[in-house]
C-alpha atoms as a PDB file:
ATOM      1  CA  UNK A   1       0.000   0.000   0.000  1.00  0.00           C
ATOM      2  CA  UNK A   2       1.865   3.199  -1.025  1.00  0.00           C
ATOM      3  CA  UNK A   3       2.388   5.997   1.554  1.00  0.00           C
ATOM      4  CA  UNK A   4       1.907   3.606   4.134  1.00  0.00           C
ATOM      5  CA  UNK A   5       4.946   4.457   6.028  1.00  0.00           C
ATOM      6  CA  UNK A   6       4.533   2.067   8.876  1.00  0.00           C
ATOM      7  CA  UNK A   7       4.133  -1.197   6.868  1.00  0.00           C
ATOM      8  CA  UNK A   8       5.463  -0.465   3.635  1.00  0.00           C
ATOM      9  CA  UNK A   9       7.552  -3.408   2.014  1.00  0.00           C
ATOM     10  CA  UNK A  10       8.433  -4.590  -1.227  1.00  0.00           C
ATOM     11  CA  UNK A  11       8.647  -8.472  -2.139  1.00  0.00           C
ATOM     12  CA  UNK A  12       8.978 -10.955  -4.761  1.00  0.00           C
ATOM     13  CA  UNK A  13       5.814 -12.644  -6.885  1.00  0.00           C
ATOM     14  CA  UNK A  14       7.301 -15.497  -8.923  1.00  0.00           C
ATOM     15  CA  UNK A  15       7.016 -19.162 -10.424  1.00  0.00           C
ATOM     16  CA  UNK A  16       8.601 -21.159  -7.891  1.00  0.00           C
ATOM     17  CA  UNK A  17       9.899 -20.213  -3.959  1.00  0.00           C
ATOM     18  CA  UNK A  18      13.774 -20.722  -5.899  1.00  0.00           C
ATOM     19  CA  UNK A  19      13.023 -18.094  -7.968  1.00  0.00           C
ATOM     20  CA  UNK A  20      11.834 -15.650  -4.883  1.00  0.00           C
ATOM     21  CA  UNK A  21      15.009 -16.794  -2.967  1.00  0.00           C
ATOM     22  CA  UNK A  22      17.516 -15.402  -5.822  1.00  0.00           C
ATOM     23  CA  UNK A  23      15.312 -12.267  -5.967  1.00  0.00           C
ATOM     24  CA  UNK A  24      15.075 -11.587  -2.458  1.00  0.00           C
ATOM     25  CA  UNK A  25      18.489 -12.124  -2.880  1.00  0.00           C
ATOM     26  CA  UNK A  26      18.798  -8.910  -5.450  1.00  0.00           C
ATOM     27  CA  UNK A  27      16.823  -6.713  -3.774  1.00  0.00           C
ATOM     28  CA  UNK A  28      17.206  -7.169  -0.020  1.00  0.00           C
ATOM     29  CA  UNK A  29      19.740  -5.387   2.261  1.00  0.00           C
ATOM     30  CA  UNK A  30      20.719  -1.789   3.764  1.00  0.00           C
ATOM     31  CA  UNK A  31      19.565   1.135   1.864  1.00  0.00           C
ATOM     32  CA  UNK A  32      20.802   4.364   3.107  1.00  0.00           C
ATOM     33  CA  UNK A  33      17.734   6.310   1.833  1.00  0.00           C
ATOM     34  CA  UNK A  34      15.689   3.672   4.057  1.00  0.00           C
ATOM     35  CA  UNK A  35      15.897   4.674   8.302  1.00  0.00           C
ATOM     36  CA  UNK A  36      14.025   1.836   9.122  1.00  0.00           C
ATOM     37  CA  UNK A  37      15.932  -0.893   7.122  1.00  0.00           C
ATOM     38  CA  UNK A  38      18.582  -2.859   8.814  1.00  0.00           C
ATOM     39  CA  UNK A  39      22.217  -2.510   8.287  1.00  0.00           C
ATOM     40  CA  UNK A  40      22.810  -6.449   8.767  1.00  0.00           C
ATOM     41  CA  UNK A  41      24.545  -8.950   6.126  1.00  0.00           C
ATOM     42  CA  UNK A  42      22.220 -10.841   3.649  1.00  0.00           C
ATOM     43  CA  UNK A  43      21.927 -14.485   3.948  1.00  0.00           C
ATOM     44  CA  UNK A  44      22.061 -16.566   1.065  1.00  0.00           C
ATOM     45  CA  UNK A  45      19.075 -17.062   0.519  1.00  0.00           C
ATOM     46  CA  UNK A  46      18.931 -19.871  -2.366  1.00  0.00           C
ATOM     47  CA  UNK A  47      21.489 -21.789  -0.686  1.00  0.00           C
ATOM     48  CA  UNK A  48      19.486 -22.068   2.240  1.00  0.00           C
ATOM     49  CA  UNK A  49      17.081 -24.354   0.213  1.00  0.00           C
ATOM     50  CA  UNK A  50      17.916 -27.562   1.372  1.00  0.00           C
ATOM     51  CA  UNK A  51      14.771 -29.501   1.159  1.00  0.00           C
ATOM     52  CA  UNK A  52      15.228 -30.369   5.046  1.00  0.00           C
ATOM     53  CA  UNK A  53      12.665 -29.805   7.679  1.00  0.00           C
ATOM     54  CA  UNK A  54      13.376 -32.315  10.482  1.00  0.00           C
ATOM     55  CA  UNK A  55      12.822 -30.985  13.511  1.00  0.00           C
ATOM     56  CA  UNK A  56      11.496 -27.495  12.882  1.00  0.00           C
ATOM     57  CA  UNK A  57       8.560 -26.482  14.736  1.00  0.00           C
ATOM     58  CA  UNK A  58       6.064 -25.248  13.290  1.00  0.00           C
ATOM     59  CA  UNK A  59       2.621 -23.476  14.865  1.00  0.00           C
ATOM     60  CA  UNK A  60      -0.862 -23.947  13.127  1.00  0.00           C
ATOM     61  CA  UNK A  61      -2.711 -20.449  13.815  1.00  0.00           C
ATOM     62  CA  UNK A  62      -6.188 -21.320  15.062  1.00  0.00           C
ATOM     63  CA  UNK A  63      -7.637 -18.566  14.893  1.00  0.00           C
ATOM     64  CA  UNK A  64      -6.583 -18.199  11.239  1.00  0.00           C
ATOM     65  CA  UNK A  65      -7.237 -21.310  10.211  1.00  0.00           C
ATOM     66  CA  UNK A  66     -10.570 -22.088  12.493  1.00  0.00           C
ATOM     67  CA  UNK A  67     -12.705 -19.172  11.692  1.00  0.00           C
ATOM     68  CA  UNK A  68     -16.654 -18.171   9.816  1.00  0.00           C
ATOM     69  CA  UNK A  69     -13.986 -16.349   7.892  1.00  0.00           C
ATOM     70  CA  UNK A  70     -12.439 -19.329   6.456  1.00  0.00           C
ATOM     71  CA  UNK A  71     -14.575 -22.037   4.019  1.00  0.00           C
ATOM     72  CA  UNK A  72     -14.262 -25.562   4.467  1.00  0.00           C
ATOM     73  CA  UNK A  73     -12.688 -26.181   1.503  1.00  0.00           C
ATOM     74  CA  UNK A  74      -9.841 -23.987   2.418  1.00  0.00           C
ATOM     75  CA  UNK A  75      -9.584 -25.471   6.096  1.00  0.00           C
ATOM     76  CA  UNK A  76      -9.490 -29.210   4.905  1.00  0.00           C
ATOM     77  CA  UNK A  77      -6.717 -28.441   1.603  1.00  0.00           C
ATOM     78  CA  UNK A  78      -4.325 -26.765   4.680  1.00  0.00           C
ATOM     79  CA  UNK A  79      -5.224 -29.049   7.090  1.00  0.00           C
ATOM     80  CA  UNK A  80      -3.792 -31.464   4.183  1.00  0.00           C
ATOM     81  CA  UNK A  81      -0.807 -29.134   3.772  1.00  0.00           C
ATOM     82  CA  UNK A  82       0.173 -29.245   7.088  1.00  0.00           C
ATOM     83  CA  UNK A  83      -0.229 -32.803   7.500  1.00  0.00           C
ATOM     84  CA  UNK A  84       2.308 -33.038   4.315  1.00  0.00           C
ATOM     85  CA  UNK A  85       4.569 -30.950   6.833  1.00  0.00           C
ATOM     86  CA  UNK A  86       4.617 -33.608   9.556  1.00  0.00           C
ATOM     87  CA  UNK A  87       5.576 -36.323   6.870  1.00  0.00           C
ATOM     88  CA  UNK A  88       8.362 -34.264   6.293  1.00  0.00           C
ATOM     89  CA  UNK A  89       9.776 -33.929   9.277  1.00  0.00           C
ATOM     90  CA  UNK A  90       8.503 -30.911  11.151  1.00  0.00           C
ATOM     91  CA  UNK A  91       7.277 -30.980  14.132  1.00  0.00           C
ATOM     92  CA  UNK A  92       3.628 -29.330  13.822  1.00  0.00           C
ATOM     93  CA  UNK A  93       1.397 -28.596  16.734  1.00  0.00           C
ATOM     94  CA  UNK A  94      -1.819 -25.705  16.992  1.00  0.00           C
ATOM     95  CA  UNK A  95      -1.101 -22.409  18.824  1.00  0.00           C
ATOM     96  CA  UNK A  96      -3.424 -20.126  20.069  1.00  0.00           C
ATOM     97  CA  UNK A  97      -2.630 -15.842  18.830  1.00  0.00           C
ATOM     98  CA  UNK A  98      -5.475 -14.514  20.057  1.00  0.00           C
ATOM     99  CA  UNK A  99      -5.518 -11.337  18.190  1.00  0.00           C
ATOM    100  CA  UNK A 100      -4.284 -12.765  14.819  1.00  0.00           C
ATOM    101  CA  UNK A 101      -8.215 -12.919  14.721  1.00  0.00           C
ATOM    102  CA  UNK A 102      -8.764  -9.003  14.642  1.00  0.00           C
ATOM    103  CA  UNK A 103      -5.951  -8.107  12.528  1.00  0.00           C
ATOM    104  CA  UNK A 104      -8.073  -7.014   9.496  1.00  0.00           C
ATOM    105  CA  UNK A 105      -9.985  -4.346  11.561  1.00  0.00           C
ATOM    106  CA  UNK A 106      -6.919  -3.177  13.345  1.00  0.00           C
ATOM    107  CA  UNK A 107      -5.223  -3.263   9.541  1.00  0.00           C
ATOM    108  CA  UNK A 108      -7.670  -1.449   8.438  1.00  0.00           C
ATOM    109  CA  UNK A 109      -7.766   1.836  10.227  1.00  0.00           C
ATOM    110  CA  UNK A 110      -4.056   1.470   9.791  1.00  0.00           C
ATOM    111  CA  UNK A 111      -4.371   0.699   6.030  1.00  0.00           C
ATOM    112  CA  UNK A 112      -7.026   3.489   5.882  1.00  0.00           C
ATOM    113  CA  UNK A 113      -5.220   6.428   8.067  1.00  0.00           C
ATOM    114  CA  UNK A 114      -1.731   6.553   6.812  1.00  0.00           C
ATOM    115  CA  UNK A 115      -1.969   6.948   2.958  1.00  0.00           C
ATOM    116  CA  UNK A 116      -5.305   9.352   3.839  1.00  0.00           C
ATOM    117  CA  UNK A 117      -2.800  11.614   5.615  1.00  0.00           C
ATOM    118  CA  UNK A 118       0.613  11.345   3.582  1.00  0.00           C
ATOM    119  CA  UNK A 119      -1.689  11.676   0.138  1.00  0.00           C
ATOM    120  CA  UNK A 120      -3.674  14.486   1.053  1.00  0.00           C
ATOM    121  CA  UNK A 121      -3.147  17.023  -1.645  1.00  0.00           C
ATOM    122  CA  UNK A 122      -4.497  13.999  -4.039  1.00  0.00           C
ATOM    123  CA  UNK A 123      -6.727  13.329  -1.750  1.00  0.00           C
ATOM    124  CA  UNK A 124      -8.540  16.537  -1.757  1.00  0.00           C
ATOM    125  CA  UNK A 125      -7.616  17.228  -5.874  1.00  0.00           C
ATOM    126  CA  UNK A 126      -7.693  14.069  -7.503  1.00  0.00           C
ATOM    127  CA  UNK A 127      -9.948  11.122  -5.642  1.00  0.00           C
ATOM    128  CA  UNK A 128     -11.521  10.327  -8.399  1.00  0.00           C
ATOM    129  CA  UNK A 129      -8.313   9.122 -10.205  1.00  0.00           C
ATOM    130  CA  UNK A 130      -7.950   6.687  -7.539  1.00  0.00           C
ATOM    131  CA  UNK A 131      -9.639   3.005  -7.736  1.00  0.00           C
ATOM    132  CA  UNK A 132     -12.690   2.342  -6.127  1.00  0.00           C
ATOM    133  CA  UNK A 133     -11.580   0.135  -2.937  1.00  0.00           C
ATOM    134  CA  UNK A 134      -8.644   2.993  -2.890  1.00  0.00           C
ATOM    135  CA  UNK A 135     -11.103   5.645  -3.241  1.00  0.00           C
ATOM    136  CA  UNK A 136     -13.394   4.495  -0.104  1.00  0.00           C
ATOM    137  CA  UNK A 137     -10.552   3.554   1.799  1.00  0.00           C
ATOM    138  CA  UNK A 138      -8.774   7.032   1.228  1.00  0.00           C
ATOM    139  CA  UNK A 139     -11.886   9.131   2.496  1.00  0.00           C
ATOM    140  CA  UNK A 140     -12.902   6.857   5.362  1.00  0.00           C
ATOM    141  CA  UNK A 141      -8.986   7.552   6.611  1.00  0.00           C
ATOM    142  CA  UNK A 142      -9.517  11.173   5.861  1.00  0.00           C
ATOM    143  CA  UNK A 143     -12.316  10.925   9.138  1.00  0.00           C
ATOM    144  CA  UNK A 144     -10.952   8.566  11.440  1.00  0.00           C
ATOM    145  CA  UNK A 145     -10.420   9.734  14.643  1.00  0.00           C
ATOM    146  CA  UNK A 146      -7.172  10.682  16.410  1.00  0.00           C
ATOM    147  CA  UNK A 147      -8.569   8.253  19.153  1.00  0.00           C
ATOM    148  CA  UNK A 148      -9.680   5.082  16.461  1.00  0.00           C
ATOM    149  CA  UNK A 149      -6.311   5.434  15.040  1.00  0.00           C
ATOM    150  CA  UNK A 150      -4.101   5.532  18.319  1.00  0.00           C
ATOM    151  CA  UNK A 151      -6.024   2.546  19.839  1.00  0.00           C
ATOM    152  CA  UNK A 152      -5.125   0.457  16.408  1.00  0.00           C
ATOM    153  CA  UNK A 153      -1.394   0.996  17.163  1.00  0.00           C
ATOM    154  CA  UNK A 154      -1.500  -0.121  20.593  1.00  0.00           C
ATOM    155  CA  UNK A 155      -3.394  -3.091  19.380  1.00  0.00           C
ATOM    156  CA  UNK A 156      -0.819  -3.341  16.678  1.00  0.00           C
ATOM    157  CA  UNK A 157       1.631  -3.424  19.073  1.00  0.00           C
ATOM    158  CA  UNK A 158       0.200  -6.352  21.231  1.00  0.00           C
ATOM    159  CA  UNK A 159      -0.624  -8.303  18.493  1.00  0.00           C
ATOM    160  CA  UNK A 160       3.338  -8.463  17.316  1.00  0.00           C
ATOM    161  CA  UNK A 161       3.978  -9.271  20.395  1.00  0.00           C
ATOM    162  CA  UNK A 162       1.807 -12.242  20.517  1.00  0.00           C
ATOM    163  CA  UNK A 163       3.408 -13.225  17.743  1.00  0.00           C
ATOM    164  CA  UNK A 164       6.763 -12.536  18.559  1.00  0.00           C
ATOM    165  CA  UNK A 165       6.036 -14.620  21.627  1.00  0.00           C
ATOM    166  CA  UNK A 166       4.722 -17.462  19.733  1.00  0.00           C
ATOM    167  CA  UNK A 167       8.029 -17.364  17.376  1.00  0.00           C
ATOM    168  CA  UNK A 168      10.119 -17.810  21.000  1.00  0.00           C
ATOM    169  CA  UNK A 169       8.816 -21.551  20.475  1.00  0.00           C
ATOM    170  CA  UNK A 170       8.116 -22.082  16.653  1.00  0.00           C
ATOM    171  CA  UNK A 171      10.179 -21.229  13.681  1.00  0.00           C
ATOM    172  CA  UNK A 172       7.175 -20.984  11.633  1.00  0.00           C
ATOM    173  CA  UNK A 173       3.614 -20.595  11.501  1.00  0.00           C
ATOM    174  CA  UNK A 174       1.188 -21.400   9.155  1.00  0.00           C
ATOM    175  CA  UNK A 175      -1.858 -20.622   8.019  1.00  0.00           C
ATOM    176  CA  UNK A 176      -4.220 -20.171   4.920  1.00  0.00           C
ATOM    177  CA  UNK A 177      -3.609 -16.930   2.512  1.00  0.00           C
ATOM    178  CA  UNK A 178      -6.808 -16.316   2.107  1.00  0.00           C
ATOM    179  CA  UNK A 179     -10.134 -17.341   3.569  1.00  0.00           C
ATOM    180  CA  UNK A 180     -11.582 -18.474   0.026  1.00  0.00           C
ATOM    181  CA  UNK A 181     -10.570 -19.587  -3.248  1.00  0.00           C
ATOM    182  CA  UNK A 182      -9.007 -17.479  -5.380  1.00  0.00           C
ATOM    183  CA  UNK A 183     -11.362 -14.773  -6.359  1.00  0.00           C
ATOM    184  CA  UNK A 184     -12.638 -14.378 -10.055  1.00  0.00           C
ATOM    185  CA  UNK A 185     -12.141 -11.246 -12.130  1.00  0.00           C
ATOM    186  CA  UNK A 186     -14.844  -9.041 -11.202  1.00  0.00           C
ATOM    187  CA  UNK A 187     -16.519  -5.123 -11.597  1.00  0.00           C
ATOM    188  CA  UNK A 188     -16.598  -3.290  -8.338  1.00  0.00           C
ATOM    189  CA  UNK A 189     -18.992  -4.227  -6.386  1.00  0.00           C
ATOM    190  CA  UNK A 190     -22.176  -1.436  -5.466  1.00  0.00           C
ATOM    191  CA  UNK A 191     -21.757  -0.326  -1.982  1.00  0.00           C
ATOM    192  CA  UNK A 192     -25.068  -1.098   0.451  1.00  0.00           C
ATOM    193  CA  UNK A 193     -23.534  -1.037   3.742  1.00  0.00           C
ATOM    194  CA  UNK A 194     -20.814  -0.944   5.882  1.00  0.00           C
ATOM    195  CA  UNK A 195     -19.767  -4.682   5.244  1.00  0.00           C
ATOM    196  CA  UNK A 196     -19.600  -4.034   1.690  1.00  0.00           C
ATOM    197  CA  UNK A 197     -17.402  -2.004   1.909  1.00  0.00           C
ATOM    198  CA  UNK A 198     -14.350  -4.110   1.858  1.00  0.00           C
ATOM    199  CA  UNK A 199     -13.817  -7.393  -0.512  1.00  0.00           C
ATOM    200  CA  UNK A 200     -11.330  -8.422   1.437  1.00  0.00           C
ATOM    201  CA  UNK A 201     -12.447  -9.183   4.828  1.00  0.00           C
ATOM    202  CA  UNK A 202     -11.314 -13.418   4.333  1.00  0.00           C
ATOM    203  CA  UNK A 203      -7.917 -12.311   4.056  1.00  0.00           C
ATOM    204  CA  UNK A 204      -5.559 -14.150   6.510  1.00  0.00           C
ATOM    205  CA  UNK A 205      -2.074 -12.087   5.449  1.00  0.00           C
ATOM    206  CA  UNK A 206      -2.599  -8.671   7.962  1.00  0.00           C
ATOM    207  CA  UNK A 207      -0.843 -10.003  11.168  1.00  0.00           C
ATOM    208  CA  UNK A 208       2.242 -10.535   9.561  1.00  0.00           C
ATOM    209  CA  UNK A 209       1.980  -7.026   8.113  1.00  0.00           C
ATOM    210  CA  UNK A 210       1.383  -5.490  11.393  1.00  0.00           C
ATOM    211  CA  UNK A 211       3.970  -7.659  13.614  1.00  0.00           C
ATOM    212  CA  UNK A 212       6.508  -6.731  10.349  1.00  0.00           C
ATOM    213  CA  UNK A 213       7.335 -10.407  10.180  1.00  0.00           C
ATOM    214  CA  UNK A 214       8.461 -12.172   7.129  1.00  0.00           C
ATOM    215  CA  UNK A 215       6.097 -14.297   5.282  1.00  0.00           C
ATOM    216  CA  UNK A 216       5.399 -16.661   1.865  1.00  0.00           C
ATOM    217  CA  UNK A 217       2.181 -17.826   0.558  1.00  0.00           C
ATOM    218  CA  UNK A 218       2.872 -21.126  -2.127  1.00  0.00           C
ATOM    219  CA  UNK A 219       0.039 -23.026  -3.708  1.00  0.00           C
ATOM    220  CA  UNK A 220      -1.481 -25.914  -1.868  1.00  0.00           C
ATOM    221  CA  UNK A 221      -4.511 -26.631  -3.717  1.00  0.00           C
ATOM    222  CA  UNK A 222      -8.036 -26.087  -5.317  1.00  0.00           C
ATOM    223  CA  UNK A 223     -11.427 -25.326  -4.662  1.00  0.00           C
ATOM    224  CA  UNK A 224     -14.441 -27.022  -6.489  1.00  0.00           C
ATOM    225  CA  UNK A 225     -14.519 -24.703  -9.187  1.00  0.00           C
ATOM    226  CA  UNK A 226     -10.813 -25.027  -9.761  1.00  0.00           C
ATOM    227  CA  UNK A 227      -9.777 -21.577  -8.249  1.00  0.00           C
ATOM    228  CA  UNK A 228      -6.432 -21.839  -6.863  1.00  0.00           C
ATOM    229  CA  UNK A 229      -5.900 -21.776  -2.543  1.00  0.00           C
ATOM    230  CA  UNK A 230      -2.470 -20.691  -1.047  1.00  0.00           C
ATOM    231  CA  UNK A 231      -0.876 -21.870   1.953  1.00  0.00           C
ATOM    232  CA  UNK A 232       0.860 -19.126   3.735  1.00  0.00           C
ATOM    233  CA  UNK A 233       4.328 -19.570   5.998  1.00  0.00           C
ATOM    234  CA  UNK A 234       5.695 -16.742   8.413  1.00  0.00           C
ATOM    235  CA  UNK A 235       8.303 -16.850  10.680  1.00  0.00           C
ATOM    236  CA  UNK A 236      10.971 -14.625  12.952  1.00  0.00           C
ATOM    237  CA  UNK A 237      12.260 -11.262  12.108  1.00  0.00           C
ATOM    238  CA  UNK A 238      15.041 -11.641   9.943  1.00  0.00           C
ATOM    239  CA  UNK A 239      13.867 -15.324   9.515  1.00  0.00           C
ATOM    240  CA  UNK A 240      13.240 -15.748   5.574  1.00  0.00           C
ATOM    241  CA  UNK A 241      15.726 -18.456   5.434  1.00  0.00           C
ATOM    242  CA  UNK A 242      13.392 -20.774   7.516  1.00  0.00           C
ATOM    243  CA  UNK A 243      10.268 -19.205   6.031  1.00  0.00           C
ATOM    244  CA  UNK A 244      11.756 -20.078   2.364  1.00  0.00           C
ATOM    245  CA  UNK A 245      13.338 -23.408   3.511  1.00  0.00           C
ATOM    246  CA  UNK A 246       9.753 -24.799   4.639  1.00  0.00           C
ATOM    247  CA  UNK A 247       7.858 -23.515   1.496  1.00  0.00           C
ATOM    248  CA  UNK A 248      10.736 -25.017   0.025  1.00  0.00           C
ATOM    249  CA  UNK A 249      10.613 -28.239   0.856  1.00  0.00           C
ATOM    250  CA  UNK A 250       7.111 -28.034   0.890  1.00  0.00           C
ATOM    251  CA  UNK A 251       6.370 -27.088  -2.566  1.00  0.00           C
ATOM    252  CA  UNK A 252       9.096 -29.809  -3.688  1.00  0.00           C
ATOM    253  CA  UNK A 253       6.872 -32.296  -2.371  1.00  0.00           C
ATOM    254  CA  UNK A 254       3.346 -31.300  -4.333  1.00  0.00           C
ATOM    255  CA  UNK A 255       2.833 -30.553  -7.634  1.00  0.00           C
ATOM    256  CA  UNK A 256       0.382 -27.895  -6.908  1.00  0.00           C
ATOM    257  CA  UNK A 257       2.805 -24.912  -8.274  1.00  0.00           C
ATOM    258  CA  UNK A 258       2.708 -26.357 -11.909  1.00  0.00           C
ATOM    259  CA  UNK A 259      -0.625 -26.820 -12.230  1.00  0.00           C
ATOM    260  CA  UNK A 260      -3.304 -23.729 -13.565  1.00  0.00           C
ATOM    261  CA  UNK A 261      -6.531 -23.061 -12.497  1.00  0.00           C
ATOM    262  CA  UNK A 262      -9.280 -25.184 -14.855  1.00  0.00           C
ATOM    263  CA  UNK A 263     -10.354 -21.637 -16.392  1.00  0.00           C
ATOM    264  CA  UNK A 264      -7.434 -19.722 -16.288  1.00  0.00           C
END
């Protein structure tokens, strides 16, 4: 999301977690221009591929995976995932993040607030060269209260450390991507209420946004209608070796990243 300051980050989309690995690879490290980046060596990434998960723990996130938020279809092809995981060798076991579960609305304001205030001028000029989800999102930040918006970061800030926390004991968690298949190509929707306001309110990715924690999402199946479901990894701070490792290995196992959606 651009001109959000706080949660900014760039990353790789590609065919296959190898090819993220040598990317990262390219594009991560110190930049001067940066404050908040971190003046530490970077790992080789691609060499820390080795197929090998024996032994690493790994946390299911309930609340991310066991929600009204969440189909069945997506629950039982990561329940499958993860059960893949154990075969391999890791070590996989629930854990309880409480507030993983309100990470979207916490997001949100966040999401909302930021780019409201550090766009402004287009705010007030140009909002109707913006998108429509862009559009709603950038005048509902534009009235958010000093209060609504202070409360979000102190629930941001518990939340990381939940996770944080739960990293003391796993190197990775795991999760779904997204609450539902992959959606279709679609118009923007008409707006009748408050919860249509967002099309996004299934998706499982905010926490590790606002903990600023490294993570992956690799295929791991399909719905009925053939729409592609993604199985997301996160781990420590500085931690994308493990986080790449265990998609890794995982995706090396499946077949799921060579296959396209039935209609695609």
């Amino acid at each position: 999301m651009k001109g959000l300051w706080s949660m900014d980050t760039i990353g790789p989309i590609s065919r296959t977690v190898e090819d993220a690995a040598i990317t990262l690879g390219a594009i991560a490290g110190y930049d001067p221009n940066d404050p908040i980046s971190w003046d530490i060596p970077v790992p080789d990434y691609r060499a820390a591929l080795t197929g090998d998960i024996k032994g690493v723990k790994v946390g299911i996130v309930k609340a991310l995976l066991y929600s009204d938020q969440v189909d069945s279809d997506v629950e039982n092809v990561v329940t499958t995932a993860t059960a893949l995981l154990t075969k391999l060798g890791a070590a996989v076991e629930e854990v309880s993040i409480p507030l993983t579960a309100y990470a979207n609305p916490i997001g949100a304001v966040l999401l909302n607030t930021e780019p409201a205030s550090n766009l402004g001028e287009l705010v007030r000029e140009r909002i109707h060269d913006f998108g429509h989800d862009n559009r709603i999102g950038l005048l509902t930040g534009s009235i958010i209260p000093a209060q609504v918006y202070y409360k979000a970061q102190k629930l941001r800030t518990m939340l990381r450390q939940q996770i944080l926390d739960a990293l003391e004991k796993y190197d990775a968690l795991v999760m779904p991507t997204s609450g539902r298949v992959a959606p279709e190509l679609q118009d923007d929707p008409v707006v009748t209420s408050k919860e249509t306001t967002s099309r996004l309110p299934f998706m499982r990715t905010n926490s590790f946004n606002l903990s600023s924690t490294p993570a992956i999402s690799v295929p791991c199946g399909f719905g009925a209608r053939g729409l592609p479901i993604g199985l997301q990894i996160a781990g420590r701070p500085g931690g994308e070796t493990t986080v790449l490792n265990v998609a890794h290995t995982y995706e090396q196992a499946t077949t799921w990243h060579t296959v396209r959606p039935t209609n695609a």
